[in-house]
Protein backbone atom coordinates (compact mmCIF):
# COMPACT_ATOMS: atom_id res chain seq x y z
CA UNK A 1 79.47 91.59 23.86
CA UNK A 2 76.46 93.25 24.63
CA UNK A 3 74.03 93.43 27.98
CA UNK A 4 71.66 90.31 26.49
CA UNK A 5 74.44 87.89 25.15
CA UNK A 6 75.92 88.79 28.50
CA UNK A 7 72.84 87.76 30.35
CA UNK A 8 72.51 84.58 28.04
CA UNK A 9 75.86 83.75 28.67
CA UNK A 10 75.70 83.93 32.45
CA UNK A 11 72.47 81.69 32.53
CA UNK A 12 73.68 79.14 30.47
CA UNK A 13 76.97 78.72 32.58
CA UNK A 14 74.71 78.38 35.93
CA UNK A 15 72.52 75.82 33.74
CA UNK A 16 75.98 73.75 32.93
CA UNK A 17 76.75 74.00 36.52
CA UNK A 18 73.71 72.99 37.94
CA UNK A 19 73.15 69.99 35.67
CA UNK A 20 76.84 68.69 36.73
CA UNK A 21 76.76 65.51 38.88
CA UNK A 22 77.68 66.32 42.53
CA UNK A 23 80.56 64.26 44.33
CA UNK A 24 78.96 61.96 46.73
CA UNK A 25 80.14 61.21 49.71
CA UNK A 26 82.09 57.97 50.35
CA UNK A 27 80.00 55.05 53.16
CA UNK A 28 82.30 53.20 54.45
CA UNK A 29 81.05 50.08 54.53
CA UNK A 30 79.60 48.78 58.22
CA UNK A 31 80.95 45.71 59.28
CA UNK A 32 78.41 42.68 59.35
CA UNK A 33 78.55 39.91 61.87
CA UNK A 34 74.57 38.49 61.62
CA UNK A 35 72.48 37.54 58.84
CA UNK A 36 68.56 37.44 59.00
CA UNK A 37 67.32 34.49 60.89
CA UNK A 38 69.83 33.90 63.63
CA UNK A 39 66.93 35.09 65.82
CA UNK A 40 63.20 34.40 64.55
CA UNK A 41 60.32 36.05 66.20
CA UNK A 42 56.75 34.27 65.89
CA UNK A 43 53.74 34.75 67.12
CA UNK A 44 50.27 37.00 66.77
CA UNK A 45 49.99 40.63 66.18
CA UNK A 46 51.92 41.69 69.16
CA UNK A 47 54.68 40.03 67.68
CA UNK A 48 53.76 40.95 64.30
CA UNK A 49 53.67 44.79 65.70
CA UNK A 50 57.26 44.59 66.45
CA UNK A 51 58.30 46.12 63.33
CA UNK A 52 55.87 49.01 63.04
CA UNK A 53 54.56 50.54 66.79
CA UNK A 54 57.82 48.48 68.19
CA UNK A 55 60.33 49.58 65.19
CA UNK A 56 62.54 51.91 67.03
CA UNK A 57 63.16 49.54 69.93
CA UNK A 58 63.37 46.91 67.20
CA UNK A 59 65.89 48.70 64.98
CA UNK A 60 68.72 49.69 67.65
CA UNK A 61 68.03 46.12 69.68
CA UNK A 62 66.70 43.48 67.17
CA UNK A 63 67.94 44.29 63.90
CA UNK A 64 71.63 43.84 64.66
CA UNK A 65 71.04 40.79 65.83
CA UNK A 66 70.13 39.28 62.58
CA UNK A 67 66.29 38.84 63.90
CA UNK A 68 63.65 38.02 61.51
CA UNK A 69 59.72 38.87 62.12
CA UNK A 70 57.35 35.89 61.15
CA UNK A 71 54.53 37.21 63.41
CA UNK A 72 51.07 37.59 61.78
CA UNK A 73 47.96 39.70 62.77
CA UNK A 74 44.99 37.69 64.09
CA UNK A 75 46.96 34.46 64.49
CA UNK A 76 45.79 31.40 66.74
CA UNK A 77 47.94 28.84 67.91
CA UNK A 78 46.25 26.51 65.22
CA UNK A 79 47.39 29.26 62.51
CA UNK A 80 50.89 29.27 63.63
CA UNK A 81 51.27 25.27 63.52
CA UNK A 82 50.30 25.48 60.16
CA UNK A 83 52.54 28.04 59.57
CA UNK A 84 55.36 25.93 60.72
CA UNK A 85 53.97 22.73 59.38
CA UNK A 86 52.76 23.89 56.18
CA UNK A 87 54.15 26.57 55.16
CA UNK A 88 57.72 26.46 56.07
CA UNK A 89 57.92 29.94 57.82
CA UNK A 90 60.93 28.44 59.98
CA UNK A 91 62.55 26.85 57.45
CA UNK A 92 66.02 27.20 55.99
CA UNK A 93 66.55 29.65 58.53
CA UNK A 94 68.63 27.81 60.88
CA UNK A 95 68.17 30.12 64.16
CA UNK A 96 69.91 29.90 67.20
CA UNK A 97 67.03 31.82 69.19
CA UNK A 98 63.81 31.28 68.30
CA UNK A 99 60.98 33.91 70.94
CA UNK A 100 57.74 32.36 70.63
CA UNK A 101 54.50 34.61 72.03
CA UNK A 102 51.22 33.45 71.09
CA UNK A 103 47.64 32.55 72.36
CA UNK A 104 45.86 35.81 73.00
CA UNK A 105 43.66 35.59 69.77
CA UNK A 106 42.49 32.69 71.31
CA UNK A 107 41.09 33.83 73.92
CA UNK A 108 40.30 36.87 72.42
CA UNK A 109 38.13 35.44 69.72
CA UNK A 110 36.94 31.93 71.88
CA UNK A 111 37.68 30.37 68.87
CA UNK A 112 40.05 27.75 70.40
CA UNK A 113 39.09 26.45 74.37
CA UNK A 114 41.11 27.59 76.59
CA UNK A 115 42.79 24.05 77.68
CA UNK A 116 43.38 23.51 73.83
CA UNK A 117 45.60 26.65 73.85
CA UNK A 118 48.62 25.33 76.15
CA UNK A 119 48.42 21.99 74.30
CA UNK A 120 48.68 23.80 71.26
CA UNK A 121 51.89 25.83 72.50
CA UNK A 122 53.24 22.29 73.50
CA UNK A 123 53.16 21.00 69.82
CA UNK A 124 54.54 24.22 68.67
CA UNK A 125 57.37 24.17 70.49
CA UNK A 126 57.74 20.17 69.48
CA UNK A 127 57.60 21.69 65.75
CA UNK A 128 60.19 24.07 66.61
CA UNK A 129 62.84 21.62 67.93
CA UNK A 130 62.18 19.70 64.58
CA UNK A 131 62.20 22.45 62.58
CA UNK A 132 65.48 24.42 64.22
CA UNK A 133 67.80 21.29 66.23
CA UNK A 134 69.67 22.87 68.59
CA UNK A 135 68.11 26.41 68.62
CA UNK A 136 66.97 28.05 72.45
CA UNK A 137 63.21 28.72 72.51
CA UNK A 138 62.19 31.68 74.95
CA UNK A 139 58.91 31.03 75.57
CA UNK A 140 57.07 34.58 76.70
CA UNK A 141 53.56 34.34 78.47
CA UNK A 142 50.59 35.71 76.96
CA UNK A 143 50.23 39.56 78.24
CA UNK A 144 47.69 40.97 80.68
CA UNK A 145 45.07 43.09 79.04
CA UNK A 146 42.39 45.66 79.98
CA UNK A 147 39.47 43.12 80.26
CA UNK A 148 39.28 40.93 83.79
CA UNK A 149 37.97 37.92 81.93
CA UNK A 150 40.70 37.69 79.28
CA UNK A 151 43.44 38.56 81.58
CA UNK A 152 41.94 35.39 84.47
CA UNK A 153 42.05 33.28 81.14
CA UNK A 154 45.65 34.50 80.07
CA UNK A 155 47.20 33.84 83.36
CA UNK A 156 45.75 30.15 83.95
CA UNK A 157 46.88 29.33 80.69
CA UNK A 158 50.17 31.22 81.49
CA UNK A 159 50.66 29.09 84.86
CA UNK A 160 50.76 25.71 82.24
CA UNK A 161 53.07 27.37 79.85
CA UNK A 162 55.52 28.18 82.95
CA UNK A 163 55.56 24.52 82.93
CA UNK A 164 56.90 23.51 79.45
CA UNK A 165 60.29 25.54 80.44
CA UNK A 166 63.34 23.16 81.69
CA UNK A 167 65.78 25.86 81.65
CA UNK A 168 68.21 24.16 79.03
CA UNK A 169 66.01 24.35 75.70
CA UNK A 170 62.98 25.95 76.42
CA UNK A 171 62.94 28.96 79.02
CA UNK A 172 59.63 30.99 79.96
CA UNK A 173 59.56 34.69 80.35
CA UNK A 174 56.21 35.70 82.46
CA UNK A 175 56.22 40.17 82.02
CA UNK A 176 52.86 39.86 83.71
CA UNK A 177 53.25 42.18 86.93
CA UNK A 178 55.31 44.39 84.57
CA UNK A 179 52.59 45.06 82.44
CA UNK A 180 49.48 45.08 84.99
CA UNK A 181 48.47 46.57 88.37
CA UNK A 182 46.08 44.00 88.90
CA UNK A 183 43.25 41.54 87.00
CA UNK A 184 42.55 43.38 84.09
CA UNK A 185 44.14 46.64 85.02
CA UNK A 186 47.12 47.24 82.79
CA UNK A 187 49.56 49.79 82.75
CA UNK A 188 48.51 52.20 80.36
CA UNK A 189 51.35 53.62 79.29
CA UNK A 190 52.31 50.49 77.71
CA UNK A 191 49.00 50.14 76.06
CA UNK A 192 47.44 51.86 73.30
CA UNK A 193 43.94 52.87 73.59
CA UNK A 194 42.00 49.04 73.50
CA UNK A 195 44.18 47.84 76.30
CA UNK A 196 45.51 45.22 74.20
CA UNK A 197 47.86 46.33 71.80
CA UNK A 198 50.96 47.77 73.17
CA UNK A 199 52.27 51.36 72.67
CA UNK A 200 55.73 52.24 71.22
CA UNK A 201 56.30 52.17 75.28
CA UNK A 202 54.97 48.50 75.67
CA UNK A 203 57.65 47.34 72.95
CA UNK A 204 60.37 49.10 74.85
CA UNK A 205 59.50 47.91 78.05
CA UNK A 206 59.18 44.13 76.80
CA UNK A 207 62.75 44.67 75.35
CA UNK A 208 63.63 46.06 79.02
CA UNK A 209 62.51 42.69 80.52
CA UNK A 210 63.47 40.33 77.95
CA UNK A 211 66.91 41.01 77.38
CA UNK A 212 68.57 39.95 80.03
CA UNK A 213 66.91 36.57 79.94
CA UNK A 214 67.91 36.47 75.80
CA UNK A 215 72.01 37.72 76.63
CA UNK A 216 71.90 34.57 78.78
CA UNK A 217 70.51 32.54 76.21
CA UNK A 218 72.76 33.51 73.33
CA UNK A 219 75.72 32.66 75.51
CA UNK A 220 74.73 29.34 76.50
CA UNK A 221 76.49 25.93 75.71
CA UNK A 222 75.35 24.75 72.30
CA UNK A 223 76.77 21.71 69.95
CA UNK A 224 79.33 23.43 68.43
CA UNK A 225 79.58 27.18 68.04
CA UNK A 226 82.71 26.73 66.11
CA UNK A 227 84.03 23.91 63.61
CA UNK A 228 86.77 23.07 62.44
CA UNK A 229 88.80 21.35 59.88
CA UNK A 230 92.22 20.72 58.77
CA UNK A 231 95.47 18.35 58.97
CA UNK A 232 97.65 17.33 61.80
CA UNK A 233 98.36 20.98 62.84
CA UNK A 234 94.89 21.70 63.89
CA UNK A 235 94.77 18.11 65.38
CA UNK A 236 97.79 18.67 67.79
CA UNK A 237 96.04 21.61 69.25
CA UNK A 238 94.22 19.09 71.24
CA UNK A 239 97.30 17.88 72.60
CA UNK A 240 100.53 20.20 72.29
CA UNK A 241 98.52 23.17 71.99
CA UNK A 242 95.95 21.86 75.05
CA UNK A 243 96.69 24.59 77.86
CA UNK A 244 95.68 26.79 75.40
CA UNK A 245 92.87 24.60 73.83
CA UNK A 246 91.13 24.35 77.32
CA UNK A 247 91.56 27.72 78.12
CA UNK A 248 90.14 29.66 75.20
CA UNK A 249 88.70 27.00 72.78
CA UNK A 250 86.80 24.42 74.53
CA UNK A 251 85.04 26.94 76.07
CA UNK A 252 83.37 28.52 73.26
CA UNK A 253 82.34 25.12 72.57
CA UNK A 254 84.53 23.87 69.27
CA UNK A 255 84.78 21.14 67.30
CA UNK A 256 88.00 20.57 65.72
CA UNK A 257 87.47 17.88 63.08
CA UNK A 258 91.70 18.48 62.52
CA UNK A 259 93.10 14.60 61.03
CA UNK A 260 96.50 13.35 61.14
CA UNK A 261 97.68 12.91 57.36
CA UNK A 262 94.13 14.48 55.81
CA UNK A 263 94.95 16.90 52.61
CA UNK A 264 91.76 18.66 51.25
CA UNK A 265 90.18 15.88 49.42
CA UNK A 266 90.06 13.72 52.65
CA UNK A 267 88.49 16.89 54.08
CA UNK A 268 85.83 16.96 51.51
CA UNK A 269 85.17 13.14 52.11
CA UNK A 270 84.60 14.07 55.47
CA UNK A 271 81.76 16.27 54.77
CA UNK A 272 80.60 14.93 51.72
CA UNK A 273 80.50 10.45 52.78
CA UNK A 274 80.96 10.66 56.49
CA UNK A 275 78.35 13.82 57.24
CA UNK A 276 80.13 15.50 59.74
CA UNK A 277 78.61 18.52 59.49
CA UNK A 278 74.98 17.71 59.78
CA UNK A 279 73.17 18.65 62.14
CA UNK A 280 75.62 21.90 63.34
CA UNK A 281 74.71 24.99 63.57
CA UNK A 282 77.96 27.18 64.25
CA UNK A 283 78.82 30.83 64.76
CA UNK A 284 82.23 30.14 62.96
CA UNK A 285 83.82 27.45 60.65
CA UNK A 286 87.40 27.42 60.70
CA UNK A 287 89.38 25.76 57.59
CA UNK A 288 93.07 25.16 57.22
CA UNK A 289 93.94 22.61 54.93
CA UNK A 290 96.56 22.05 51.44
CA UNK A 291 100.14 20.50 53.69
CA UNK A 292 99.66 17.51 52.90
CA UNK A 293 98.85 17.74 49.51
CA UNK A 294 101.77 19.85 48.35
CA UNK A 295 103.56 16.69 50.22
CA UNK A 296 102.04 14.27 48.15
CA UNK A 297 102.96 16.44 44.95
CA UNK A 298 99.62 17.94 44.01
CA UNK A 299 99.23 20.99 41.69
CA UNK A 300 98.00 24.55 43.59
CA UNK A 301 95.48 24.08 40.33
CA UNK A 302 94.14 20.69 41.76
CA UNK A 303 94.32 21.75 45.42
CA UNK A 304 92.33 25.73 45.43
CA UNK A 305 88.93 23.61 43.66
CA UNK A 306 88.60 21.31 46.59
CA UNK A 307 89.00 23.94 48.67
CA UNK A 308 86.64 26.27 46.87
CA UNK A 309 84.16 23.55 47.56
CA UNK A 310 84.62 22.83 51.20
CA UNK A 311 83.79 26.83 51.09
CA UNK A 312 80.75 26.19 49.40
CA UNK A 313 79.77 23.35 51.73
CA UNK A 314 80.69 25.33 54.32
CA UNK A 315 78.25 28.20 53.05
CA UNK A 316 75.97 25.57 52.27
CA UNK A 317 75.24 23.41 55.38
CA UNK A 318 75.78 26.86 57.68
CA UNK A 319 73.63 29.67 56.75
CA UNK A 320 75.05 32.29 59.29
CA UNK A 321 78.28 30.88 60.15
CA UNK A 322 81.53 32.86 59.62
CA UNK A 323 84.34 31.03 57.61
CA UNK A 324 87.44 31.76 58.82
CA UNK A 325 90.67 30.49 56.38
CA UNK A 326 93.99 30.27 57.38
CA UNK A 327 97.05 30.59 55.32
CA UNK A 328 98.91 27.59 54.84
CA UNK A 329 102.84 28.49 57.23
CA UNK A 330 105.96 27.43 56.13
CA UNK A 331 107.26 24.22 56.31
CA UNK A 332 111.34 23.21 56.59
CA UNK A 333 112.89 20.63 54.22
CA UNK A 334 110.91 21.37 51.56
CA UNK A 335 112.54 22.57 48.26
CA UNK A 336 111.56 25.92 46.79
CA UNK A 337 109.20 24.96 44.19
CA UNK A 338 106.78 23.65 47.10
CA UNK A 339 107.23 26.68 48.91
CA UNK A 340 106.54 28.94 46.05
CA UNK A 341 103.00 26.60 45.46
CA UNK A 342 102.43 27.32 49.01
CA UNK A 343 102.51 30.71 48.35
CA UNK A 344 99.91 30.34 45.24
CA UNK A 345 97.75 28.13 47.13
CA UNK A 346 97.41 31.39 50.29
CA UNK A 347 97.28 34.26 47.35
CA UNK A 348 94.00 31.96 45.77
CA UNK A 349 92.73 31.32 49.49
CA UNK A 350 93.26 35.57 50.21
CA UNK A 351 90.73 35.80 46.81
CA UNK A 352 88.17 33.84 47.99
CA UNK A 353 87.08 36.57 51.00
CA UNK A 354 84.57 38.53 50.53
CA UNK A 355 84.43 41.15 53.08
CA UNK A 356 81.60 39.26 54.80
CA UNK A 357 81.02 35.78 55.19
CA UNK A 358 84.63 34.61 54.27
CA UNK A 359 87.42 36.23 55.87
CA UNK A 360 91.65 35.03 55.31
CA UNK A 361 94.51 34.91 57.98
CA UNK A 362 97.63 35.29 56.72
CA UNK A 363 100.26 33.65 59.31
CA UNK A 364 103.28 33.14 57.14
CA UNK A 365 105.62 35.77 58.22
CA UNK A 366 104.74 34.79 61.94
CA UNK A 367 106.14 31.19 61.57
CA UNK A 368 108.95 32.04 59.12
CA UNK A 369 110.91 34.91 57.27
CA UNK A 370 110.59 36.36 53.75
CA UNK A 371 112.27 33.58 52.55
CA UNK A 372 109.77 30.87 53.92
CA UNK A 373 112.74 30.08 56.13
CA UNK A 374 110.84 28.50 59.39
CA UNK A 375 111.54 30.45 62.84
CA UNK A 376 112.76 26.99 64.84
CA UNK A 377 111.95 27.42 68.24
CA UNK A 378 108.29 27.54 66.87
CA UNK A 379 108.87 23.81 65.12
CA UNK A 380 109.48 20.94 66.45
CA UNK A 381 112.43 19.12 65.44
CA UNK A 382 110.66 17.60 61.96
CA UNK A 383 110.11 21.40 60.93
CA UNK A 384 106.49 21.04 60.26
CA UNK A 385 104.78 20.77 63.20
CA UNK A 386 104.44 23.32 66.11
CA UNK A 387 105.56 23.43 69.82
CA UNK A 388 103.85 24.76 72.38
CA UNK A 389 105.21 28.31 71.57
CA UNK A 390 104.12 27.69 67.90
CA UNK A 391 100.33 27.12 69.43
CA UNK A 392 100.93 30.06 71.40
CA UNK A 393 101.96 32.07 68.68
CA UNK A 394 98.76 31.02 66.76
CA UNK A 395 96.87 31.98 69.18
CA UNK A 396 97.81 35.63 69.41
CA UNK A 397 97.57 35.91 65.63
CA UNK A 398 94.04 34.36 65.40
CA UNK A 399 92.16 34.60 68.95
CA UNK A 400 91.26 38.62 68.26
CA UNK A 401 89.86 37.83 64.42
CA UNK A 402 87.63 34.63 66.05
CA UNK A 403 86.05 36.77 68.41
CA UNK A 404 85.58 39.27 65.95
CA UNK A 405 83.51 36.75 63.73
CA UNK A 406 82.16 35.19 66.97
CA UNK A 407 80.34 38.53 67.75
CA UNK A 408 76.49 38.58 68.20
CA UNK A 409 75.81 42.37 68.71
C-alpha cells in the first residue's frame, strides 16, 4: 500500500470515528415532591423581577418549592383584580401559599388615589380566598424607595395593609427598615440604580426576611393535608390503632374517610354522590381499598377499573397531592383462589405508579409469609383485622414513605 492510500486510509478511519455517536452519560432521575403552583407569587414588577434580577435566589429557594410567577411589569392593584377576576391567572392552580406584593405602580404613576390602593388590596385578597379555599396569603408591604414622597405614601398605605393580617389566613410581612435608612433613603445595595427596582442583592435579602415567616406558614394547620380512604382497616386506626393515630397522624392533620364494610365501588360513591373530596386541598391521598370485594366474590378484572378511577379522581380533584396505594395484606380463612386474586389485584395496583405522583406500598410479607399465611399475633382473632401490634407494624412500614411524599423542600 503506498504513502497516499496510506494517508487516505488513516483519514477516513478518524472520519468513521469521529462521526460515531458518543455514550452519554446516564441522569439519574431527581426525585420530585412539588408541582408548579403549590406556591403562586403575584404582584407588579418587583414580583415579576423575581425570575430574571431575582433568578438565582429564586432557583435554589423558590423553584423547589413548586412556586409559580404570575407577577406583571407596570401592574396596579386594578390590573391584578382583573387578572384574578378575568383572566383566571389563579385558577386551577390550587396553592397552598399564595405571596401577594402590590401597590407601588400606584403610587408611582398617581393613577389610582392613594386610599383606593388598600381597599383595592382588601378585595384582592377577598378574590384570593375565593379563588384558592384554604390557601395562606402572606401579605408583604409595599417597599421603601429612593423618593421621600413615594416612600411617606408607601408606608401610610402600608400601616392599613398591617391591618388586613389576622395571623390565621392572611399574615403581613413589613421589610421596610430592612430595606431603608430613613424616608426615602434606601439601602443601596439592594437597589439598582432608580432606587426602585431591586438588585440581585434586594431579591436575596427579601428571601432572607421572608422565609422564616413562609416555613411557619407552610407548616400550619390546614383542612386536611392528608386523605384518606379505604375499608374497616383504615377505619380501626381511629380506634385500635389510636395511640398511634394521635401521635403521628392527627397531627399532620388527616382525614381518614376509612368505612366499615366499603369495597371500592362504595369508595367511588363516596367521591363521586356524596362529594367528599371537595373542597380539599391535600399534600397526600392515601388509598387502600379491594377486601371487601374479593369477600363479596368480585373479579381482580372488575375490582383494578374502580380503582384506576378513584386514581384518576384522586389526580383530578388534587392537583399536587401525592397518592400513596397500599397493597391489599393477607387475610386468614380465605381459600387460595382469593388469595391468589389478592395477589393480582397488588401486582395491577404496583403498575399504576409512576415514579411521581403515584407511588405503591407493598405490606404483604409484613403481615404474613410467602404463603399468604397471616402472622397471628398481628390479627385479631377473626384473622382480618389488626391489633394494636398490627397498627404498629403499619406504621413502621408506611410512616418513612408518608413523610417522604409529605415533603415541601
Amino acid at each position: 500500500m503506498g504513502l497516499i492510500r496510506i494517508l487516505e486510509f488513516l483519514i477516513f478511519s478518524l472520519l468513521i470515528i469521529s462521526v460515531q455517536p458518543k455514550p452519554q452519560p446516564r441522569l439519574e432521575p431527581k426525585p420530585s415532591f412539588n408541582s408548579p403552583g403549590q406556591v403562586v407569587f403575584l404582584g407588579d414588577t418587583l414580583t415579576a423581577e423575581w425570575t430574571s434580577t431575582g433568578k438565582p435566589t429564586w432557583d435554589e429557594h423558590y423553584a423547589p418549592l413548586g412556586s409559580v410567577n404570575t407577577g406583571r411589569s407596570s401592574w396596579t392593584t386594578f390590573d391584578l383584580l382583573r387578572g384574578i377576576t378575568e383572566s383566571g391567572i389563579v385558577d386551577q392552580l390550587n396553592s397552598f401559599v399564595v405571596i401577594l406584593n402590590i401597590g407601588l405602580v400606584d403610587l408611582q404613576t398617581l393613577t389610582i388615589p392613594e386610599n383606593e390602593t388598600p381597599a383595592n388590596i382588601r378585595l384582592i385578597l377577598n378574590f384570593i380566598q375565593v379563588k384558592l379555599p384554604g390557601a395562606k396569603i402572606i401579605l408583604t408591604g409595599i417597599l421603601p424607595s429612593g423618593s421621600a414622597l413615594l416612600h411617606g405614601a408607601s408606608r401610610r398605605v402600608n400601616q392599613v395593609l398591617s391591618g388586613f393580617a389576622d395571623n390565621q389566613t392572611i399574615f403581613f410581612l413589613d421589610m421596610d427598615q430592612q430595606f431603608s435608612t430613613g424616608l426615602g433613603q434606601v439601602r443601596t445595595e439592594l437597589y439598582d440604580q432608580d432606587g426602585v427596582k431591586l438588585s440581585a442583592q434586594g431579591y436575596q435579602t427579601w428571601q432572607e426576611i421572608m422565609d422564616p415567616l413562609l416555613n411557619e406558614v407552610i407548616s400550619l394547620p390546614s383542612r386536611s393535608k392528608v386523605v384518606w380512604m379505604g375499608d374497616s382497616l383504615s377505619n380501626r386506626w381511629m380506634s385500635v390503632g389510636a395511640p398511634i393515630w394521635d401521635e403521628f397522624y392527627a397531627p399532620i392533620q388527616t382525614l381518614n374517610f376509612g368505612s366499615s364494610g366499603h369495597g371500592s365501588q362504595d369508595t367511588l360513591n363516596l367521591i363521586e354522590r356524596a362529594g367528599v373530596l371537595n373542597g380539599l386541598n391535600p399534600k397526600v391521598a392515601v388509598l387502600m381499598i379491594g377486601a371487601n370485594d374479593l369477600d363479596r366474590l368480585q373479579m381482580p378484572e372488575v375490582i383494578i377499573p374502580r380503582i384506576q378511577k378513584i386514581v384518576d379522581h384522586f389526580k383530578s380533584k388534587f392537583k399536587h397531592a401525592k397518592i400513596l396505594l397500599l397493597g391489599l395484606i393477607p387475610a386468614a380463612f380465605i381459600p387460595e383462589e382469593f388469595i391468589e386474586r389478592g395477589r393480582t389485584v397488588n401486582r395491577a395496583i404496583e403498575a399504576m405508579q409512576d415514579g411521581d405522583r403515584v407511588h405503591y406500598l407493598n405490606m404483604e410479607r409484613d403481615f404474613g409469609d410467602e404463603n399468604g399465611r397471616i402472622f397471628p399475633e398481628l390479627y385479631q382473632l377473626d384473622g382480618r383485622h389488626l391489633t394494636k401490634a398490627g397498627y404498629d407494624v403499619w406504621h413502621a412500614k408506611m410512616w418513612p414513605v408518608l413523610e417522604t411524599l409529605m415533603k415541601f423542600d
